[in-house]
PDBML (XML) file of the C-alpha atoms, coordinates in Angstrom:
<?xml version="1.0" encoding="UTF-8" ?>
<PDBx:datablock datablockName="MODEL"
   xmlns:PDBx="http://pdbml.pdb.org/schema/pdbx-v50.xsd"
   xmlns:xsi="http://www.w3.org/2001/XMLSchema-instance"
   xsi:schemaLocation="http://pdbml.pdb.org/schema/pdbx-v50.xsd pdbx-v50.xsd">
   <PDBx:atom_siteCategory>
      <PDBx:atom_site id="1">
         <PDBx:B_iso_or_equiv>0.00</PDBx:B_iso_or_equiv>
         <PDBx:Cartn_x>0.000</PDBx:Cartn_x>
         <PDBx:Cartn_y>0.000</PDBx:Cartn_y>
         <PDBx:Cartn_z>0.000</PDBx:Cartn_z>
         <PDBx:auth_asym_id>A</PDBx:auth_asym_id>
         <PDBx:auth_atom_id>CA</PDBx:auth_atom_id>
         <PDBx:auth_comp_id>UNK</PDBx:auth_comp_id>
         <PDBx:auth_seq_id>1</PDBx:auth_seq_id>
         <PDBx:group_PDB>ATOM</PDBx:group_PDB>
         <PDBx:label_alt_id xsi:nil="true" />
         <PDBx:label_asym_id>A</PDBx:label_asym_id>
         <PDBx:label_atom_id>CA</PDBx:label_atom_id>
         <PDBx:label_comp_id>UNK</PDBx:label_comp_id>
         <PDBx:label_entity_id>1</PDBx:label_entity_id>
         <PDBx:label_seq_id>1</PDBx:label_seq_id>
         <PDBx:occupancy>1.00</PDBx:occupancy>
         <PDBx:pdbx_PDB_model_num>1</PDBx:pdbx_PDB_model_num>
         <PDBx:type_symbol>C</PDBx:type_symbol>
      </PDBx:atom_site>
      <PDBx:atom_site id="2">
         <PDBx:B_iso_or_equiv>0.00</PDBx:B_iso_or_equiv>
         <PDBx:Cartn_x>2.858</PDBx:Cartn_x>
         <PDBx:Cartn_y>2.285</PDBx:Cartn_y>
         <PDBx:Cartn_z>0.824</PDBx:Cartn_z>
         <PDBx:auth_asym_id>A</PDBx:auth_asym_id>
         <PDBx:auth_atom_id>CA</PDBx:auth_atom_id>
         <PDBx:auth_comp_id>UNK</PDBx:auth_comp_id>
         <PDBx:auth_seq_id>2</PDBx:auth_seq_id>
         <PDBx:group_PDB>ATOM</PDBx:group_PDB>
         <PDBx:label_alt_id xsi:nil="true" />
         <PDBx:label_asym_id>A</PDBx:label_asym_id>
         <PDBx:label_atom_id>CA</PDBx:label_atom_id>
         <PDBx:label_comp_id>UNK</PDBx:label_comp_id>
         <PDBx:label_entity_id>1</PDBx:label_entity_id>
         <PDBx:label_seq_id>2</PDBx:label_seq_id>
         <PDBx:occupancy>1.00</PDBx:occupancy>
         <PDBx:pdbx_PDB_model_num>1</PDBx:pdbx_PDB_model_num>
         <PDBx:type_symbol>C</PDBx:type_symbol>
      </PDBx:atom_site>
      <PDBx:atom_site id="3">
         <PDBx:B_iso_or_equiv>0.00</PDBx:B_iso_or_equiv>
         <PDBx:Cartn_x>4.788</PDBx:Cartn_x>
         <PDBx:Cartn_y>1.726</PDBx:Cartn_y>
         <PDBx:Cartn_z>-2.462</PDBx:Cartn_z>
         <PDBx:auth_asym_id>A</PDBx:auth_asym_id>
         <PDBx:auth_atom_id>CA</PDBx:auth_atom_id>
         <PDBx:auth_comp_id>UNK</PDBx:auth_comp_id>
         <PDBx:auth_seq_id>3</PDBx:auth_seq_id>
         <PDBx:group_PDB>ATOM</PDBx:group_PDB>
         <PDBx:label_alt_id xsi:nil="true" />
         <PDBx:label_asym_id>A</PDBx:label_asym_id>
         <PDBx:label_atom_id>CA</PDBx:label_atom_id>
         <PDBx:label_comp_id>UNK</PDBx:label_comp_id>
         <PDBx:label_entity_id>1</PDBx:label_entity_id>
         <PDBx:label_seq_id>3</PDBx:label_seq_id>
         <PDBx:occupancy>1.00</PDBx:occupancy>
         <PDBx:pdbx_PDB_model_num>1</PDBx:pdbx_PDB_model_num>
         <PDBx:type_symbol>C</PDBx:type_symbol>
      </PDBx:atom_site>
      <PDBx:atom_site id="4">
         <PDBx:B_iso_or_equiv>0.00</PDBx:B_iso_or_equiv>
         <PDBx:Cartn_x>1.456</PDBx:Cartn_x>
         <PDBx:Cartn_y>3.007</PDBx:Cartn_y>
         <PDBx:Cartn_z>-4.366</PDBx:Cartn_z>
         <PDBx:auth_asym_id>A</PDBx:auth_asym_id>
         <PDBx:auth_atom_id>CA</PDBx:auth_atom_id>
         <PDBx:auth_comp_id>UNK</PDBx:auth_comp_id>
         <PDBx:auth_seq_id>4</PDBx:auth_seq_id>
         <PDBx:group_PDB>ATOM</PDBx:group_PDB>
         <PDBx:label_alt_id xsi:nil="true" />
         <PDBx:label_asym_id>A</PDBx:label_asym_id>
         <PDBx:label_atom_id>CA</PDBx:label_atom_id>
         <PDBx:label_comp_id>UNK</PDBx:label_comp_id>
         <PDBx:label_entity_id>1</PDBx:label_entity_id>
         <PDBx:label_seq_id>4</PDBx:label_seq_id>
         <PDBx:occupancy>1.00</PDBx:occupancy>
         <PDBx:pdbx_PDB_model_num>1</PDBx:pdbx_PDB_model_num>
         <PDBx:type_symbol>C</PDBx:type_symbol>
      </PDBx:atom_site>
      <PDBx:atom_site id="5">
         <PDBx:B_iso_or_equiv>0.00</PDBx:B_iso_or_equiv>
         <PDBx:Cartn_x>1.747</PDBx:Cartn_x>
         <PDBx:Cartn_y>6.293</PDBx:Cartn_y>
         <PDBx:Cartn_z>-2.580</PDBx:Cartn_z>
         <PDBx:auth_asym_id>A</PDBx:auth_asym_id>
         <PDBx:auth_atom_id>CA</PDBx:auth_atom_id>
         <PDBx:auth_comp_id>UNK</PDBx:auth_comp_id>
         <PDBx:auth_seq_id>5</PDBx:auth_seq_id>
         <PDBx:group_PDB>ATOM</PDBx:group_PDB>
         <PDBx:label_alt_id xsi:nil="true" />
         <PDBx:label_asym_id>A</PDBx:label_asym_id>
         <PDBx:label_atom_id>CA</PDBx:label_atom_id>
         <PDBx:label_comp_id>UNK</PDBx:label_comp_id>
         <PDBx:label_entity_id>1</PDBx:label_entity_id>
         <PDBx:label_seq_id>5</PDBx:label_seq_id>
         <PDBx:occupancy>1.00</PDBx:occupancy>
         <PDBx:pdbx_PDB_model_num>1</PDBx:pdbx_PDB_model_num>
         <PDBx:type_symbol>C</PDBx:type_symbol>
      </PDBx:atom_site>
      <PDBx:atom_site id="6">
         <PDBx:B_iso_or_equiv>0.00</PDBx:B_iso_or_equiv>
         <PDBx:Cartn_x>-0.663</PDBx:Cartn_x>
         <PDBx:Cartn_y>5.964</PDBx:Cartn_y>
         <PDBx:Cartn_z>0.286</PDBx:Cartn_z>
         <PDBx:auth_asym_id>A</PDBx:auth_asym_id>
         <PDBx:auth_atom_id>CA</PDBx:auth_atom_id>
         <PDBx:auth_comp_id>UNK</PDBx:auth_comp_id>
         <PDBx:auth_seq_id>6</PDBx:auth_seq_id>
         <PDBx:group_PDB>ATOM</PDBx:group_PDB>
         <PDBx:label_alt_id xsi:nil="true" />
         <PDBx:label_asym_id>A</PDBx:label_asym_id>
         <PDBx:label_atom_id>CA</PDBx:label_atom_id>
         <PDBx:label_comp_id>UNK</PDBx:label_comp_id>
         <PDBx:label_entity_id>1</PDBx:label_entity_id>
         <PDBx:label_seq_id>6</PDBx:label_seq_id>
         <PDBx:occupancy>1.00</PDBx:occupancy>
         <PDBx:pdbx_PDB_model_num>1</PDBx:pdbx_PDB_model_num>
         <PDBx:type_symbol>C</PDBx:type_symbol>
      </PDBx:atom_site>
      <PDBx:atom_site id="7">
         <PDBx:B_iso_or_equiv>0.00</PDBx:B_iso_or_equiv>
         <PDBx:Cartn_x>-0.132</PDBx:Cartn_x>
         <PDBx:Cartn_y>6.971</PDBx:Cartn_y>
         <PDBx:Cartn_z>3.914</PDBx:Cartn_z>
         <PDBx:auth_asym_id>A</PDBx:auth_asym_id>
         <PDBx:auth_atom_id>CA</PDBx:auth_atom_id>
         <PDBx:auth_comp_id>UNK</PDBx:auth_comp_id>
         <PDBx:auth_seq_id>7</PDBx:auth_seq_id>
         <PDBx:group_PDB>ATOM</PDBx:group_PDB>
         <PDBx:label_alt_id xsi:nil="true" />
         <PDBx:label_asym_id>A</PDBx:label_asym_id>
         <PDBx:label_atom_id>CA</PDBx:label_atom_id>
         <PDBx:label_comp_id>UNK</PDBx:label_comp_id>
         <PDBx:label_entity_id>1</PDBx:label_entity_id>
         <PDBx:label_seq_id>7</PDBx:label_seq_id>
         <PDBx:occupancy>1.00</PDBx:occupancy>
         <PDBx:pdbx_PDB_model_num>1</PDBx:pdbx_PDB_model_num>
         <PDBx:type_symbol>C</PDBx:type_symbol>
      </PDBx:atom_site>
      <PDBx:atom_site id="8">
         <PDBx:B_iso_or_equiv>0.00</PDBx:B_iso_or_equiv>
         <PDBx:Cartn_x>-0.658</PDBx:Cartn_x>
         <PDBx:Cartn_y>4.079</PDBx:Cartn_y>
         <PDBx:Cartn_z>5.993</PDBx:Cartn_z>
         <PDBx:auth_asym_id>A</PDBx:auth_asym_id>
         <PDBx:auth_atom_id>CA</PDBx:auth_atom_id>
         <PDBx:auth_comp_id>UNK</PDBx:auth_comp_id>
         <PDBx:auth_seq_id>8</PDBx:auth_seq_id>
         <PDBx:group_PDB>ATOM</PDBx:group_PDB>
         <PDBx:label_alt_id xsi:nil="true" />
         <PDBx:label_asym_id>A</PDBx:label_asym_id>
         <PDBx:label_atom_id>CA</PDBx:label_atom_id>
         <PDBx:label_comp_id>UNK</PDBx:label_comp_id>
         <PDBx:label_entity_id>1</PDBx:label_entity_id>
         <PDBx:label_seq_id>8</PDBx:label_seq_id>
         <PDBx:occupancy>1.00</PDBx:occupancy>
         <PDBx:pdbx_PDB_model_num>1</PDBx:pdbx_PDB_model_num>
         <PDBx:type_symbol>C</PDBx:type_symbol>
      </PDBx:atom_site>
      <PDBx:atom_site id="9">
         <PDBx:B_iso_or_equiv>0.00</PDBx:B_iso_or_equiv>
         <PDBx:Cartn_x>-1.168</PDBx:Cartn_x>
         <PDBx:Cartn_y>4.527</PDBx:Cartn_y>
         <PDBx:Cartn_z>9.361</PDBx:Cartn_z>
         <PDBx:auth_asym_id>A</PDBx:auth_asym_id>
         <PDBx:auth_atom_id>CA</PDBx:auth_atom_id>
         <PDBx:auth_comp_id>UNK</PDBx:auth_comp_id>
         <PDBx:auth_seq_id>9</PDBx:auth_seq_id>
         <PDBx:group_PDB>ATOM</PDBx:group_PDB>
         <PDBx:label_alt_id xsi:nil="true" />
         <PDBx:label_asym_id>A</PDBx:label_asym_id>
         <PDBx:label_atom_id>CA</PDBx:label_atom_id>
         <PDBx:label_comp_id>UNK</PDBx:label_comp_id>
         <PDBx:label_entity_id>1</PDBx:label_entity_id>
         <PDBx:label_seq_id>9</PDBx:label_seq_id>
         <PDBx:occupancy>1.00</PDBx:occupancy>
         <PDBx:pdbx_PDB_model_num>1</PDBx:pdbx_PDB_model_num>
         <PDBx:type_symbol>C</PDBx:type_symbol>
      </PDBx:atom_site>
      <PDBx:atom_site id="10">
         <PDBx:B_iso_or_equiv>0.00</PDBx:B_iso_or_equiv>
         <PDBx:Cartn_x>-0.204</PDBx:Cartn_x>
         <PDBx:Cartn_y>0.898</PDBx:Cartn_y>
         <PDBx:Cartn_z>11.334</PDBx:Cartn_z>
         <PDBx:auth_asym_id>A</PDBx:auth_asym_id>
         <PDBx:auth_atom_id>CA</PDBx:auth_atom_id>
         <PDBx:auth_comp_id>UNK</PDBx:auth_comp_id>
         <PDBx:auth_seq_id>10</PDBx:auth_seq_id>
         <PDBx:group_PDB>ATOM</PDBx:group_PDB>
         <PDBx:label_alt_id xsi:nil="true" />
         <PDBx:label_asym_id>A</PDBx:label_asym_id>
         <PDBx:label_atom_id>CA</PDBx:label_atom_id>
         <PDBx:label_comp_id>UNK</PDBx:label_comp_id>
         <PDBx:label_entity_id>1</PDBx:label_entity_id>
         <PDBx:label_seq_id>10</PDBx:label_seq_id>
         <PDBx:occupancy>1.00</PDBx:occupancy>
         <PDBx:pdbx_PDB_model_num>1</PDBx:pdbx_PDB_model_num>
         <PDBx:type_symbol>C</PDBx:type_symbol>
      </PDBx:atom_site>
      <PDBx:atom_site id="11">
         <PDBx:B_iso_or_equiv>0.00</PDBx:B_iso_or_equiv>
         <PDBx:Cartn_x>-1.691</PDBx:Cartn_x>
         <PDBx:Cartn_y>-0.860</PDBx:Cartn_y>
         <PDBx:Cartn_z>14.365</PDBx:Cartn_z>
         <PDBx:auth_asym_id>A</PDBx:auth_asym_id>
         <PDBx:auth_atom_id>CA</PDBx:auth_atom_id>
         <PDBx:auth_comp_id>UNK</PDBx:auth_comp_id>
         <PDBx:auth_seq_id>11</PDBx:auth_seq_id>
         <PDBx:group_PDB>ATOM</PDBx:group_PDB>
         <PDBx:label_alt_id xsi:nil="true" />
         <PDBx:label_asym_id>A</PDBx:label_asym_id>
         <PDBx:label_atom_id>CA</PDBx:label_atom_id>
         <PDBx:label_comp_id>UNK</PDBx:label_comp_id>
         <PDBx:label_entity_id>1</PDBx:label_entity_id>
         <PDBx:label_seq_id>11</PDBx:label_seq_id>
         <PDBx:occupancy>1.00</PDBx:occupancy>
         <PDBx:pdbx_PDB_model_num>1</PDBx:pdbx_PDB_model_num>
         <PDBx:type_symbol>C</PDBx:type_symbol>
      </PDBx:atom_site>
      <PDBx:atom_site id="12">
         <PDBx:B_iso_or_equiv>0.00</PDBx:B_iso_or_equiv>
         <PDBx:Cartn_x>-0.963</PDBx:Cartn_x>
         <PDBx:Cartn_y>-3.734</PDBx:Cartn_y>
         <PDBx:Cartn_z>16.194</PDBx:Cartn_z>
         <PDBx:auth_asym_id>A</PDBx:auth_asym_id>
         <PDBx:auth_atom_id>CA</PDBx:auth_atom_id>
         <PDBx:auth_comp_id>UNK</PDBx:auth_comp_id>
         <PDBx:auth_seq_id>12</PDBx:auth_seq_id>
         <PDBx:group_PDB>ATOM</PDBx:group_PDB>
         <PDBx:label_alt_id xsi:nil="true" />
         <PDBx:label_asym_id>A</PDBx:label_asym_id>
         <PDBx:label_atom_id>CA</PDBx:label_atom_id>
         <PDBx:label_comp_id>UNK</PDBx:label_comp_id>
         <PDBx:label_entity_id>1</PDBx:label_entity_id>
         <PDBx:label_seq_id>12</PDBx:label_seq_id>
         <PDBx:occupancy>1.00</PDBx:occupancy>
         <PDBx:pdbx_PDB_model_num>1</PDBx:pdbx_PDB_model_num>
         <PDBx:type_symbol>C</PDBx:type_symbol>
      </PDBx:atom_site>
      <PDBx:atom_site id="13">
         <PDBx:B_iso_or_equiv>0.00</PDBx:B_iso_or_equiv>
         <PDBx:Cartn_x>-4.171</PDBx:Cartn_x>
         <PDBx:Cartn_y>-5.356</PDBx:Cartn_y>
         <PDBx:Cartn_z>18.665</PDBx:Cartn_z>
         <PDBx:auth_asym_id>A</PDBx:auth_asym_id>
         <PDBx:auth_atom_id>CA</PDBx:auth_atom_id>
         <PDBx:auth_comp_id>UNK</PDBx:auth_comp_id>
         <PDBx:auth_seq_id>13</PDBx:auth_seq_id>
         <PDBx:group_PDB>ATOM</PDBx:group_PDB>
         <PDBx:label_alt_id xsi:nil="true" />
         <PDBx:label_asym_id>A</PDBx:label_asym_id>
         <PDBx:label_atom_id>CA</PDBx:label_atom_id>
         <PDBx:label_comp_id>UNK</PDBx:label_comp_id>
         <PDBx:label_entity_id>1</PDBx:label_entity_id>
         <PDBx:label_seq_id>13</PDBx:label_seq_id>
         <PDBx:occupancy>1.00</PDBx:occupancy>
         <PDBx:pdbx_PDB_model_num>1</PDBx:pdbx_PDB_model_num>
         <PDBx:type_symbol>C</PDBx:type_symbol>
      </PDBx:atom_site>
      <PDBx:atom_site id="14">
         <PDBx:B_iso_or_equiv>0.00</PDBx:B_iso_or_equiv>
         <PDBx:Cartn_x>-3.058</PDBx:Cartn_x>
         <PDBx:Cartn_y>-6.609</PDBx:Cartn_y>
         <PDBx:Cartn_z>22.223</PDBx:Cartn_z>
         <PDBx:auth_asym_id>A</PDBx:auth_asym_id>
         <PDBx:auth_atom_id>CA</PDBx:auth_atom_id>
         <PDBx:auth_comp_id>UNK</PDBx:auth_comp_id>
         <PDBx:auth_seq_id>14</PDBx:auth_seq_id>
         <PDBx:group_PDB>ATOM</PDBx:group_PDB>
         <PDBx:label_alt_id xsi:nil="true" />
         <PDBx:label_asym_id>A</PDBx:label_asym_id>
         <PDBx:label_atom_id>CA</PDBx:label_atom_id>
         <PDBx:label_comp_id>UNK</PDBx:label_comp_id>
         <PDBx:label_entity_id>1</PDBx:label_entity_id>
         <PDBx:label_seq_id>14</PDBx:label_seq_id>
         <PDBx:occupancy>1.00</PDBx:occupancy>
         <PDBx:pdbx_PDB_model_num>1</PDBx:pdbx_PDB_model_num>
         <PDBx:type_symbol>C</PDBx:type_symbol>
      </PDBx:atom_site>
      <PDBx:atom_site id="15">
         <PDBx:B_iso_or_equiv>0.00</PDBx:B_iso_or_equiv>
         <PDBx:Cartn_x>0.311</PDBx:Cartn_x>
         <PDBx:Cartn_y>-5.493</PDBx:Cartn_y>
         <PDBx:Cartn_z>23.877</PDBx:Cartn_z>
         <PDBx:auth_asym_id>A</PDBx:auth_asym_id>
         <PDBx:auth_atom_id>CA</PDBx:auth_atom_id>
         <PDBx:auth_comp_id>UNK</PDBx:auth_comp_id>
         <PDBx:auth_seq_id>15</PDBx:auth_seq_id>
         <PDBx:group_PDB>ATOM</PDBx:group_PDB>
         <PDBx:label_alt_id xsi:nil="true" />
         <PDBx:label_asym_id>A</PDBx:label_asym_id>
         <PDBx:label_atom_id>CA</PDBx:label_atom_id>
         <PDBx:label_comp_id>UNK</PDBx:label_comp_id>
         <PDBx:label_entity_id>1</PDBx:label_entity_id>
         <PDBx:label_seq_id>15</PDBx:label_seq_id>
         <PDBx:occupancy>1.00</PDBx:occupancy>
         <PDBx:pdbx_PDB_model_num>1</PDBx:pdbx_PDB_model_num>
         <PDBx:type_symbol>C</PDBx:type_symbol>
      </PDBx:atom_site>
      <PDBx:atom_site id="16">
         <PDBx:B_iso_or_equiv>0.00</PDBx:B_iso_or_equiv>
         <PDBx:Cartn_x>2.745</PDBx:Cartn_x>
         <PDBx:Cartn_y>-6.665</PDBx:Cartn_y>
         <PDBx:Cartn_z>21.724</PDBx:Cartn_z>
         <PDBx:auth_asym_id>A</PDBx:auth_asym_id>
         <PDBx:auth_atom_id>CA</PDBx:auth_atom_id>
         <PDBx:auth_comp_id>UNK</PDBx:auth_comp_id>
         <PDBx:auth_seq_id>16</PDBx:auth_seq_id>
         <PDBx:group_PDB>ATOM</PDBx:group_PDB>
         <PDBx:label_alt_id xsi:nil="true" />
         <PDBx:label_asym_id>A</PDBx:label_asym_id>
         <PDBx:label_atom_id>CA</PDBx:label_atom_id>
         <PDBx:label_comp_id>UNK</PDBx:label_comp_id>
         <PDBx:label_entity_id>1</PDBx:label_entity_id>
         <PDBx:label_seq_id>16</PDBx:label_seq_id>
         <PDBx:occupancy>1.00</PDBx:occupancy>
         <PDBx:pdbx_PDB_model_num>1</PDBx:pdbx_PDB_model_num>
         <PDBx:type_symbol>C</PDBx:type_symbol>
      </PDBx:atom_site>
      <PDBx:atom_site id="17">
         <PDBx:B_iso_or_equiv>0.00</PDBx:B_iso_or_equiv>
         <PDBx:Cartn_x>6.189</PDBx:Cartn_x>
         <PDBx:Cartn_y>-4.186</PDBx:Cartn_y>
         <PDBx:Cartn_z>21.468</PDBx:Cartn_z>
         <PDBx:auth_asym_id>A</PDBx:auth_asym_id>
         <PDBx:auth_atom_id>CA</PDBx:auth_atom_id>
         <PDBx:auth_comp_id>UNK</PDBx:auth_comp_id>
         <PDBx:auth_seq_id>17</PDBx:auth_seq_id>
         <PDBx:group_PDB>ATOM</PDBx:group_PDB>
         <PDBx:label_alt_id xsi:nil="true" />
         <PDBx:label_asym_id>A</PDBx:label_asym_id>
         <PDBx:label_atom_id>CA</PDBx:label_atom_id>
         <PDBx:label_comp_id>UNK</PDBx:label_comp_id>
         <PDBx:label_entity_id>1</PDBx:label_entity_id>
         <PDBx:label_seq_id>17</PDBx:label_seq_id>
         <PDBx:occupancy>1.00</PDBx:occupancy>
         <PDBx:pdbx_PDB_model_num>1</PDBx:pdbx_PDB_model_num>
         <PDBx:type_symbol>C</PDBx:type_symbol>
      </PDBx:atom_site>
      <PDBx:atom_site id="18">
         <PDBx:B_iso_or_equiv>0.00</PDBx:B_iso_or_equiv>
         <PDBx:Cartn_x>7.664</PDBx:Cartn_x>
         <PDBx:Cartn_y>-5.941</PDBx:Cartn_y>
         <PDBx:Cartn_z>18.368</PDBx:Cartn_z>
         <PDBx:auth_asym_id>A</PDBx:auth_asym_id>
         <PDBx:auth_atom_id>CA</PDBx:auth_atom_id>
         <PDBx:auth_comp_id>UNK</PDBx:auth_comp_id>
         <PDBx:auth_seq_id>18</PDBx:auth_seq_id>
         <PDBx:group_PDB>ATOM</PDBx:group_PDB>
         <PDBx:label_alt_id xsi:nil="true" />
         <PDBx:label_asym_id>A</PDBx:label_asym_id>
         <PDBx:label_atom_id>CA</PDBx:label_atom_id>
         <PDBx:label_comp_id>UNK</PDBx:label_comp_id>
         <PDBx:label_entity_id>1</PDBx:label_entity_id>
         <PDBx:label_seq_id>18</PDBx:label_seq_id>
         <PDBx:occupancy>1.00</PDBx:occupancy>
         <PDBx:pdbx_PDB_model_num>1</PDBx:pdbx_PDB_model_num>
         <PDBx:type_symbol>C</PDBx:type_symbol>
      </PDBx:atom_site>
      <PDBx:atom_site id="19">
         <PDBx:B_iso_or_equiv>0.00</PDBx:B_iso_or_equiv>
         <PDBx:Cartn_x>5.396</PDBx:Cartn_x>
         <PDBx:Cartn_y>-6.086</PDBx:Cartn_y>
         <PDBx:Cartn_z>15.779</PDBx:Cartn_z>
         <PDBx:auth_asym_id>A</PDBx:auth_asym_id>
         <PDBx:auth_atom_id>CA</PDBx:auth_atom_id>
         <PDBx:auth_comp_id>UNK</PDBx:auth_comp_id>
         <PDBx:auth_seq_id>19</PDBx:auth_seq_id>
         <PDBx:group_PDB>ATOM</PDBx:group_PDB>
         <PDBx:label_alt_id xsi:nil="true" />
         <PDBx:label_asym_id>A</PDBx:label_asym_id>
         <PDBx:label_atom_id>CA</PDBx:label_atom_id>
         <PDBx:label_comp_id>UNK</PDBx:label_comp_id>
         <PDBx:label_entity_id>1</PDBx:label_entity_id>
         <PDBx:label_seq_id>19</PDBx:label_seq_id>
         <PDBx:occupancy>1.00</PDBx:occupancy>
         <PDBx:pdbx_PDB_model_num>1</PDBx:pdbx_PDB_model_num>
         <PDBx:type_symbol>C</PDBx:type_symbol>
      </PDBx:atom_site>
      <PDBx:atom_site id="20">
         <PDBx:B_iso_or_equiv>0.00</PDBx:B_iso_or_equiv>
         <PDBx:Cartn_x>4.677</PDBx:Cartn_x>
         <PDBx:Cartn_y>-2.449</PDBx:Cartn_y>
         <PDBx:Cartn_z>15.975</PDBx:Cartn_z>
         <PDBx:auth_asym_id>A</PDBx:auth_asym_id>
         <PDBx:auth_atom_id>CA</PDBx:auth_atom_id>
         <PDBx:auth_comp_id>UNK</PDBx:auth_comp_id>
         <PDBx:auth_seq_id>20</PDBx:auth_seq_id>
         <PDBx:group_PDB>ATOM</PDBx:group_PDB>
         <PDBx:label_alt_id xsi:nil="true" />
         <PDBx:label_asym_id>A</PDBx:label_asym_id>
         <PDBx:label_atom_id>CA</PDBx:label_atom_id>
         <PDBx:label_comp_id>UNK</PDBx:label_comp_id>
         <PDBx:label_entity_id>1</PDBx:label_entity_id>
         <PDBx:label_seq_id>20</PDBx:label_seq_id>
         <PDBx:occupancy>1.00</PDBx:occupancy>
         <PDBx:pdbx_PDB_model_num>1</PDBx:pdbx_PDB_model_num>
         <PDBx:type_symbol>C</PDBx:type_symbol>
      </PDBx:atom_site>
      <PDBx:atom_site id="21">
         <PDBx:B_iso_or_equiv>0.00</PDBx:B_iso_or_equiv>
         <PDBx:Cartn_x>8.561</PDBx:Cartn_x>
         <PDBx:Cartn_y>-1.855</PDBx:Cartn_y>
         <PDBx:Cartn_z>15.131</PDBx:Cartn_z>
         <PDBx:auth_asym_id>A</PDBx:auth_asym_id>
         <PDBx:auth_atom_id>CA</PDBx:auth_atom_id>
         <PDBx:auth_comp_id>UNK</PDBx:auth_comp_id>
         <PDBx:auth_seq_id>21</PDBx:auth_seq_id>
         <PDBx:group_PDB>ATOM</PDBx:group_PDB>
         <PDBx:label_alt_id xsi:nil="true" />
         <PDBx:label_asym_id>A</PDBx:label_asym_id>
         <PDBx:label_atom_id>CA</PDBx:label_atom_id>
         <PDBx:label_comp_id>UNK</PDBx:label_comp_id>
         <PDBx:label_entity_id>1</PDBx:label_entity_id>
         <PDBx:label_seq_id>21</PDBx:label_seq_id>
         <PDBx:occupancy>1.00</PDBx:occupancy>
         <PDBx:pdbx_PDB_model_num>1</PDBx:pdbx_PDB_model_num>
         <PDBx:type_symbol>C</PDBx:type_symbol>
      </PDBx:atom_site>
      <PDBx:atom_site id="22">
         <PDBx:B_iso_or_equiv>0.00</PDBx:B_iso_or_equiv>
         <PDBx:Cartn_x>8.436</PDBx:Cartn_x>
         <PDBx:Cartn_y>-3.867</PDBx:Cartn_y>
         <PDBx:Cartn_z>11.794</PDBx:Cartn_z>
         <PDBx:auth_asym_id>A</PDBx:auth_asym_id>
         <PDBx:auth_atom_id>CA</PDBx:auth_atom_id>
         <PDBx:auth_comp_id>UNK</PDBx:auth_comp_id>
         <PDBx:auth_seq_id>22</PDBx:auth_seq_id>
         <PDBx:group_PDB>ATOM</PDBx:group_PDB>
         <PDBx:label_alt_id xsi:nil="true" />
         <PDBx:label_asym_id>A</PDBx:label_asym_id>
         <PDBx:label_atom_id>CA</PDBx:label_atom_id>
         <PDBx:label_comp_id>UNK</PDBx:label_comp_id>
         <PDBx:label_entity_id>1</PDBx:label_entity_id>
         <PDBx:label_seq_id>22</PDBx:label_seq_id>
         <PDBx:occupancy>1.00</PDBx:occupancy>
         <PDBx:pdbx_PDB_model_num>1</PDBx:pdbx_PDB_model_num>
         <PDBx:type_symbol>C</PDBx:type_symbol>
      </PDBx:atom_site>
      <PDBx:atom_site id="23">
         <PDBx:B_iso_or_equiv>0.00</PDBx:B_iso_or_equiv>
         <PDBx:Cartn_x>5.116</PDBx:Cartn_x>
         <PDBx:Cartn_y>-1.550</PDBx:Cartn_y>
         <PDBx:Cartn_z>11.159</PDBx:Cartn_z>
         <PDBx:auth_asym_id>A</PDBx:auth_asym_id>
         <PDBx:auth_atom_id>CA</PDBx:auth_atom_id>
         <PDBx:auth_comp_id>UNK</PDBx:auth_comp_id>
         <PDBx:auth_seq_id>23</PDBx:auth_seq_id>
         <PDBx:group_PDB>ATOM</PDBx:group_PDB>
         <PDBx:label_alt_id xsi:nil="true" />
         <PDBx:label_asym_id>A</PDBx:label_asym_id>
         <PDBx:label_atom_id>CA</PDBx:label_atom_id>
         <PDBx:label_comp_id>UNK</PDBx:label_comp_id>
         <PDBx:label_entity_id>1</PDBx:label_entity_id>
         <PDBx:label_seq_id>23</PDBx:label_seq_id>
         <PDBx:occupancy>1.00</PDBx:occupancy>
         <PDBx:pdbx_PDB_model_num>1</PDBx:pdbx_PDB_model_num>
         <PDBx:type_symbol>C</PDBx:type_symbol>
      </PDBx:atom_site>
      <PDBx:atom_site id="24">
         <PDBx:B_iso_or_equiv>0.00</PDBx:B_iso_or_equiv>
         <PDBx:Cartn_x>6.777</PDBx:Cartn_x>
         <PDBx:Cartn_y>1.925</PDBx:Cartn_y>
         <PDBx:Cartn_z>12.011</PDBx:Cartn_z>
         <PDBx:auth_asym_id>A</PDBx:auth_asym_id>
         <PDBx:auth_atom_id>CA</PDBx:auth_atom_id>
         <PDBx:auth_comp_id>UNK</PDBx:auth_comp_id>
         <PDBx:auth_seq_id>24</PDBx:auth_seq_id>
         <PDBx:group_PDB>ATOM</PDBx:group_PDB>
         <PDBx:label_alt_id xsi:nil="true" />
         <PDBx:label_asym_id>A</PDBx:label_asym_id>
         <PDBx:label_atom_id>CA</PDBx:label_atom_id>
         <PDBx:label_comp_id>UNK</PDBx:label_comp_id>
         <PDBx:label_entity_id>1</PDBx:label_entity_id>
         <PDBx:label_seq_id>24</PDBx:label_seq_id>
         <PDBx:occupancy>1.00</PDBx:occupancy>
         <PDBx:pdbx_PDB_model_num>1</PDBx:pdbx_PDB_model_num>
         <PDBx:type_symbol>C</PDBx:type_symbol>
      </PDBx:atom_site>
   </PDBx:atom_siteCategory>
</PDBx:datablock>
């Protein structure tokens, strides 16, 4: 989605810390 020029806002459910650093 990002390489066809849209701003992609990422979320990650529960209280994970990793996954959300692959999304950012």
């Amino acid at each position: 989605l990002k390489k066809r020029g849209l701003v992609v806002q990422p979320y990650k459910i529960g209280p994970d810390f990793i996954d959300p650093s692959h999304h950012t």
